[in-house]
Every structure is written in C-alpha cells, then in structure tokens.
Protein backbone atom coordinates (compact mmCIF):
# COMPACT_ATOMS: atom_id res chain seq x y z
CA UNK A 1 93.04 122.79 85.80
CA UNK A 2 91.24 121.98 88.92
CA UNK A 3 93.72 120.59 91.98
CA UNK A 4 93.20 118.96 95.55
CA UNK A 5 95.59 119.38 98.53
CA UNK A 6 95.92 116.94 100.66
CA UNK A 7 97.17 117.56 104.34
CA UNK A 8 97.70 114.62 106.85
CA UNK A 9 97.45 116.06 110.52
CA UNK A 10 98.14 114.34 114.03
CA UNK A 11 98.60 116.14 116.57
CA UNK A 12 99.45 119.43 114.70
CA UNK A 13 97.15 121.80 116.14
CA UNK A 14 100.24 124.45 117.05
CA UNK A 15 101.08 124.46 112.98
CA UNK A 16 98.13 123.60 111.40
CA UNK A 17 97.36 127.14 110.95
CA UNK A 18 100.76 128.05 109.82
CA UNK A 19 100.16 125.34 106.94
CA UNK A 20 97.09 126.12 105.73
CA UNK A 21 97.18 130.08 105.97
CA UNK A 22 98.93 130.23 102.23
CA UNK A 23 95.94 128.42 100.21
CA UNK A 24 93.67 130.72 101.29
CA UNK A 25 94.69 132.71 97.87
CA UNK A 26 95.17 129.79 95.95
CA UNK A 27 91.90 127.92 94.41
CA UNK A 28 92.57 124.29 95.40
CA UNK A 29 89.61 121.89 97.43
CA UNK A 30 91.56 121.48 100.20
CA UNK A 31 91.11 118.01 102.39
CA UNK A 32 92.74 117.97 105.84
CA UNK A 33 93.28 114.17 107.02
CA UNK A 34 93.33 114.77 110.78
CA UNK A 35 94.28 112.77 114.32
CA UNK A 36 95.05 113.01 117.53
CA UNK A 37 93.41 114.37 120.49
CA UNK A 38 95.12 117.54 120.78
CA UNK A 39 92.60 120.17 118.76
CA UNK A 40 93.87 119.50 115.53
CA UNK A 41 90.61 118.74 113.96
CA UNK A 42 89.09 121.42 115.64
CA UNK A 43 91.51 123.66 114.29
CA UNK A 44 90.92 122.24 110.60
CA UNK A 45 87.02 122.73 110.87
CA UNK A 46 87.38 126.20 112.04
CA UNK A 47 89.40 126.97 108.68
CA UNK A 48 86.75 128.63 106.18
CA UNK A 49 88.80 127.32 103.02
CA UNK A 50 89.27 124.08 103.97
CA UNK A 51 86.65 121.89 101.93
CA UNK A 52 86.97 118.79 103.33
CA UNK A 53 87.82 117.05 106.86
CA UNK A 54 88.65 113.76 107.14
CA UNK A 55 89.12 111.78 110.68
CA UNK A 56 91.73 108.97 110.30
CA UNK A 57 93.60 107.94 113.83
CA UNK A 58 95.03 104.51 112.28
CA UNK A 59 98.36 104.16 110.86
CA UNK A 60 100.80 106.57 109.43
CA UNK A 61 100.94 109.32 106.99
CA UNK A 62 100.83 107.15 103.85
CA UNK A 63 97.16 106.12 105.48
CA UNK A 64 96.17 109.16 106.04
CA UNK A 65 97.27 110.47 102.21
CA UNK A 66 95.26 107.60 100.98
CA UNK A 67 92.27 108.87 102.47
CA UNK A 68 92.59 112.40 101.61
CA UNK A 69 93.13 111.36 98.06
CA UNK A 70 89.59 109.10 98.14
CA UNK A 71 87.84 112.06 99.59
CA UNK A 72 89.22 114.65 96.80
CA UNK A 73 87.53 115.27 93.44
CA UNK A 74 90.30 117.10 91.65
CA UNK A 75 92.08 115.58 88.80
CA UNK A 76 95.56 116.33 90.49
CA UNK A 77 96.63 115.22 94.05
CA UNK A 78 98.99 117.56 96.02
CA UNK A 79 100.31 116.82 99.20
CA UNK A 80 102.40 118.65 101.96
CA UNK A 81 102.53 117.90 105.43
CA UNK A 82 101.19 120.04 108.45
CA UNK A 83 104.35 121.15 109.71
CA UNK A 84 105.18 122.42 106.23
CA UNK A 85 104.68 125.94 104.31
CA UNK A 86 104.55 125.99 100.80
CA UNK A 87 104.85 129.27 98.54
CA UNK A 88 102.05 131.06 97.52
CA UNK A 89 102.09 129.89 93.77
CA UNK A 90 102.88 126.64 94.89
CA UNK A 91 99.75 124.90 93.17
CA UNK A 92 100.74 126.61 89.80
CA UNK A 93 104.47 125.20 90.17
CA UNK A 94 103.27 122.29 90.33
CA UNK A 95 100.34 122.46 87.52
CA UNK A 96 102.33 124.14 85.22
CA UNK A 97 103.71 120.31 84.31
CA UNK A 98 100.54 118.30 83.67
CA UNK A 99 100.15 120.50 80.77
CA UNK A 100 101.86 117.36 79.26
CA UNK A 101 100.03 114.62 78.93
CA UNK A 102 103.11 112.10 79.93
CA UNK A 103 104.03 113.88 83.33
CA UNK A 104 102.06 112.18 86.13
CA UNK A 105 103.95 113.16 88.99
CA UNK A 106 105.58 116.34 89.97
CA UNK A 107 108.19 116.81 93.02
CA UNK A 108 110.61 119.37 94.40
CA UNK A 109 112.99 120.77 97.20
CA UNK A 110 112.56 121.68 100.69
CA UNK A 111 114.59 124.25 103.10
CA UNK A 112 113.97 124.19 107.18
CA UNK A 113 111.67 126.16 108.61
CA UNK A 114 114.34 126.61 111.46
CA UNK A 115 116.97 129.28 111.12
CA UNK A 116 120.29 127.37 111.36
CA UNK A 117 123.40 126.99 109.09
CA UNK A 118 123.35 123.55 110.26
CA UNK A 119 120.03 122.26 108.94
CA UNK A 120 120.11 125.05 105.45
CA UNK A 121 123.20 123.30 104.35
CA UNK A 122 122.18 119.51 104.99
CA UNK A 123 118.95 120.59 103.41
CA UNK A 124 120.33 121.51 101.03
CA UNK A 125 122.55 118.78 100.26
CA UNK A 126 119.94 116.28 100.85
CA UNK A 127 116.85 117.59 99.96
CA UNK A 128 117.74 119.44 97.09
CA UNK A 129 121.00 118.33 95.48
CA UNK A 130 120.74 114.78 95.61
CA UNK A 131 117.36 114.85 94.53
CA UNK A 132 119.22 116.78 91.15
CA UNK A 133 121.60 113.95 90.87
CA UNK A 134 119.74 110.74 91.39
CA UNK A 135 116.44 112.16 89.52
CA UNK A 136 118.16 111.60 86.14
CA UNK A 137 119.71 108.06 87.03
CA UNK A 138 115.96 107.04 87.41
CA UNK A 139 116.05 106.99 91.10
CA UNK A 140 113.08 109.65 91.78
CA UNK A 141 112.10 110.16 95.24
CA UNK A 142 109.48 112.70 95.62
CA UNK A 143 108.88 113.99 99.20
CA UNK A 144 105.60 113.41 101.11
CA UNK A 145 105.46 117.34 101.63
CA UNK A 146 106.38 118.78 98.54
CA UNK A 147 105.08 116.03 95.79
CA UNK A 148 101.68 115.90 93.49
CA UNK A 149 100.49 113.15 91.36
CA UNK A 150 97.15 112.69 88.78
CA UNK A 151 94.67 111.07 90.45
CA UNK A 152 93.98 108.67 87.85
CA UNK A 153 97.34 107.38 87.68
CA UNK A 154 97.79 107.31 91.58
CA UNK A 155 94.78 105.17 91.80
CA UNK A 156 96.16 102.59 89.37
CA UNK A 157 98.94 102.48 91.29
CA UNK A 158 97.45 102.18 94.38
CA UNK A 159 98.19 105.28 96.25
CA UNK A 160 101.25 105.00 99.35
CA UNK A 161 101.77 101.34 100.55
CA UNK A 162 99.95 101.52 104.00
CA UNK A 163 102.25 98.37 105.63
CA UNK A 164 105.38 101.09 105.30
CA UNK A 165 105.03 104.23 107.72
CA UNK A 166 108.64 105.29 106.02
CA UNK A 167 109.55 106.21 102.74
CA UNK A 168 106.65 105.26 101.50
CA UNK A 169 107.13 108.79 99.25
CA UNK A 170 109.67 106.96 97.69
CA UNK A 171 108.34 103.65 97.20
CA UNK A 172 105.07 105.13 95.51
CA UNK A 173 107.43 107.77 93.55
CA UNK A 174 109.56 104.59 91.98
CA UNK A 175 106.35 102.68 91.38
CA UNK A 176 104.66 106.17 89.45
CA UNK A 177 107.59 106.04 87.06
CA UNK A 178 105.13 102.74 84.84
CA UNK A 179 102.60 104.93 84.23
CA UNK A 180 104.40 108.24 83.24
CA UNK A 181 106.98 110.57 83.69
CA UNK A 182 107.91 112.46 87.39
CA UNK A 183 109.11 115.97 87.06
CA UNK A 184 111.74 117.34 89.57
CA UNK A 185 110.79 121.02 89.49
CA UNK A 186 113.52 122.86 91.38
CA UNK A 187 111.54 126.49 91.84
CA UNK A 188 108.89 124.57 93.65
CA UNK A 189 110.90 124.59 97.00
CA UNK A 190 108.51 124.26 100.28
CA UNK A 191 109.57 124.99 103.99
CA UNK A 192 109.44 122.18 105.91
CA UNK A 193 110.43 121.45 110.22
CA UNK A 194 113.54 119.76 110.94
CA UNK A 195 112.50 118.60 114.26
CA UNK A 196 112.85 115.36 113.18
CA UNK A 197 116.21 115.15 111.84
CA UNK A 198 117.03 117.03 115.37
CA UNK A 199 115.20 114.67 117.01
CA UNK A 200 116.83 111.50 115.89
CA UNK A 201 120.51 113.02 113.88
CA UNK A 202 121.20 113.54 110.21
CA UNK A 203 123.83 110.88 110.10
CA UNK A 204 121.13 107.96 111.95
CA UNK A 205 118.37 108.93 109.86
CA UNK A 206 120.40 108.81 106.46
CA UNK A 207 122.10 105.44 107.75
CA UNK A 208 117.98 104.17 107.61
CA UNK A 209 117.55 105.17 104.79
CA UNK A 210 120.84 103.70 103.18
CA UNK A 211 120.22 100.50 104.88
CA UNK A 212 116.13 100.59 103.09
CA UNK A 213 117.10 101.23 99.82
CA UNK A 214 119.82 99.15 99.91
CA UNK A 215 117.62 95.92 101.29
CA UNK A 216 114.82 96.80 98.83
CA UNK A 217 115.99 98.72 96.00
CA UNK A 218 119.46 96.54 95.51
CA UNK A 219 119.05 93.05 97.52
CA UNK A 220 115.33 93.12 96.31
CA UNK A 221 114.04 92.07 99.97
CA UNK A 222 110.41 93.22 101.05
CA UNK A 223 109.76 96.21 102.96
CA UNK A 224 109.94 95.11 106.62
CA UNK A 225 107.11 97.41 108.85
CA UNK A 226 109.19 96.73 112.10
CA UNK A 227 112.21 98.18 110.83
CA UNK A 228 110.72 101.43 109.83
C-alpha cells in the first residue's frame, strides 16, 4: 500500500536532516513543505529521497500540511514535523491499520527528543496517557507529528482549517471521526523537541489548550485566530 509523508519546514535547516535521515529505508514519496530563509529548502533539495519540494512561506503548519497533501499521490497521508524523528518502521505502524476499510485515520504517542526526567514524564502523561483515556470517550486528538489519514477522506473533509495555526491536529482529528474510524496505535511512538513547551511552560501551554477546547468543544464558540 503506497504512502506519502508529508513534512512542513520553516526555518528547520539545523534538523531537517535529522528528520528525514530515517525514510531513506522506508518506501514512502516523500514531500517536504518548506519556508524560511535560513537553508531549509536548500537542505530539502539536496536530500536524494525526497520526491517532492514544495515552497509555502504563508501561514502556519496546517497551511503548509495542506499543500503537501495536494502535491502527494499516495493513497495515505502521513505527517510529522521537522523537528521530529520517527522509527524506522514507522510507515508500516501506521499502514498496518488501513487494512480495514473503516479506519481513516491513524495516530500515536510522542517522547522528547531532549534527555530530561522533566519533559519524559509530562510526555508521557500528556502525550501518551491522556491520549489512552480520552481516545475511547470519543475525544481523539491526533498529533500534527505523529498522525496519518486516507487521502480521500482528508480531502472530503477538507484537510487542517488554515484560519487556526493551533490545534488544528485536533480540530481536523474530531472532524475525521464522520467519515471513519481513528486508530490510537500506541507502538507507533515518534520523538519529537520540547523546545516549545520549554519555551512557553507546560502548565501555560495546557491552560491554552483547556481554555480552546473548552470555548469550542463545550461552549460551542468559533475558533478565534487571535487567540491562538
């Protein structure tokens, strides 16, 4: 079963290479969404497996997945993020689902790349474990760098809402769930960096995203751009 990877890129050019080095042995047509000024696309041409290179400086990620996804051919979307590493048999993890015809979305866990207690536990706690317990109550949120989707369905649907520049993973996830089911696959666990929870605090980014599902998902407001 044939599969794209999609990888969003601004300003990555230090882990580009880092990100892409592990689908050299796996067959995917790989599309690399790229921006910035800082040798990222440079870096992305200069990869011999990378199939496809796509320059998009507007917007956010969800933008730039929605034009990786309209340059791909494959039946199945993947897509991780540039300061991400997935396993090597990543693409099979994630495959190994759409052998059922009602599965059209696939999602899993994430550790840090960086080598503290500190972020392995929270990651652990909030990119694995609560994934485990709201997954079941309907409440799937399947992350921007560890999630796939078929491309049929994800065009029905619309692909990520380009107005939101956050959790706009989730907001696409929760919208997947009319045309199929979304699979929490547990083994599929990618490495991502944790420079932005560093950057801006666990407990300030999880108050966002309280405060966003709470306005959308439970007082039924719209998504407001400005706030996120």
């Amino acid at each position: 079963m044939d599969a794209a990877v999609i990888v969003p890129a601004y300003n990555e050019a230090e882990s580009l290479a880092r990100c892409l080095a592990p689908f050299e042995s796996q067959p995917v047509e790989l599309v690399v969404v790229v921006g910035g000024d800082d040798g990222t696309e440079q870096v992305a041409r200069d990869t011999p497996f990378v199939d496809t290179v796509v320059r998009c400086d507007e917007g956010g990620a969800g933008i730039a997945r929605n034009r990786g996804a309209a340059a791909a051919t494959a039946p199945i979307l993947l897509f991780t993020d540039a300061d991400t590493v997935v396993p090597e048999d990543w693409v099979r993890l994630h495959l190994r689902h759409y052998t059922d015809d009602e599965v059209v979305g696939v999602g899993g866990p994430a550790r840090p790349l960086e080598d503290s207690l500190k972020h392995r536990v929270l990651f652990k706690l909030l990119s694995d474990y609560w994934y485990r317990v709201s997954w079941p109550l309907g409440f799937v949120q399947q992350p921007g760098f560890n999630c796939s989707f078929r491309a049929d369905a994800f065009e029905a649907a619309g692909g990520f809402d380009e107005d939101i520049p956050f959790m706009e993973d989730t907001e696409l996830s929760l919208r997947m769930k009319e045309y199929g089911r979304i699979v929490y696959d547990a083994d599929s666990c990618v490495a991502t960096s944790a420079r932005r929870e560093a950057d801006e605090g666990y407990l300030s980014l999880f108050a966002k995203y309280v405060r966003g599902y709470a306005n959308h998902y439970i007082l039924r407001r719209e998504f407001d751009a400005d706030y996120f």
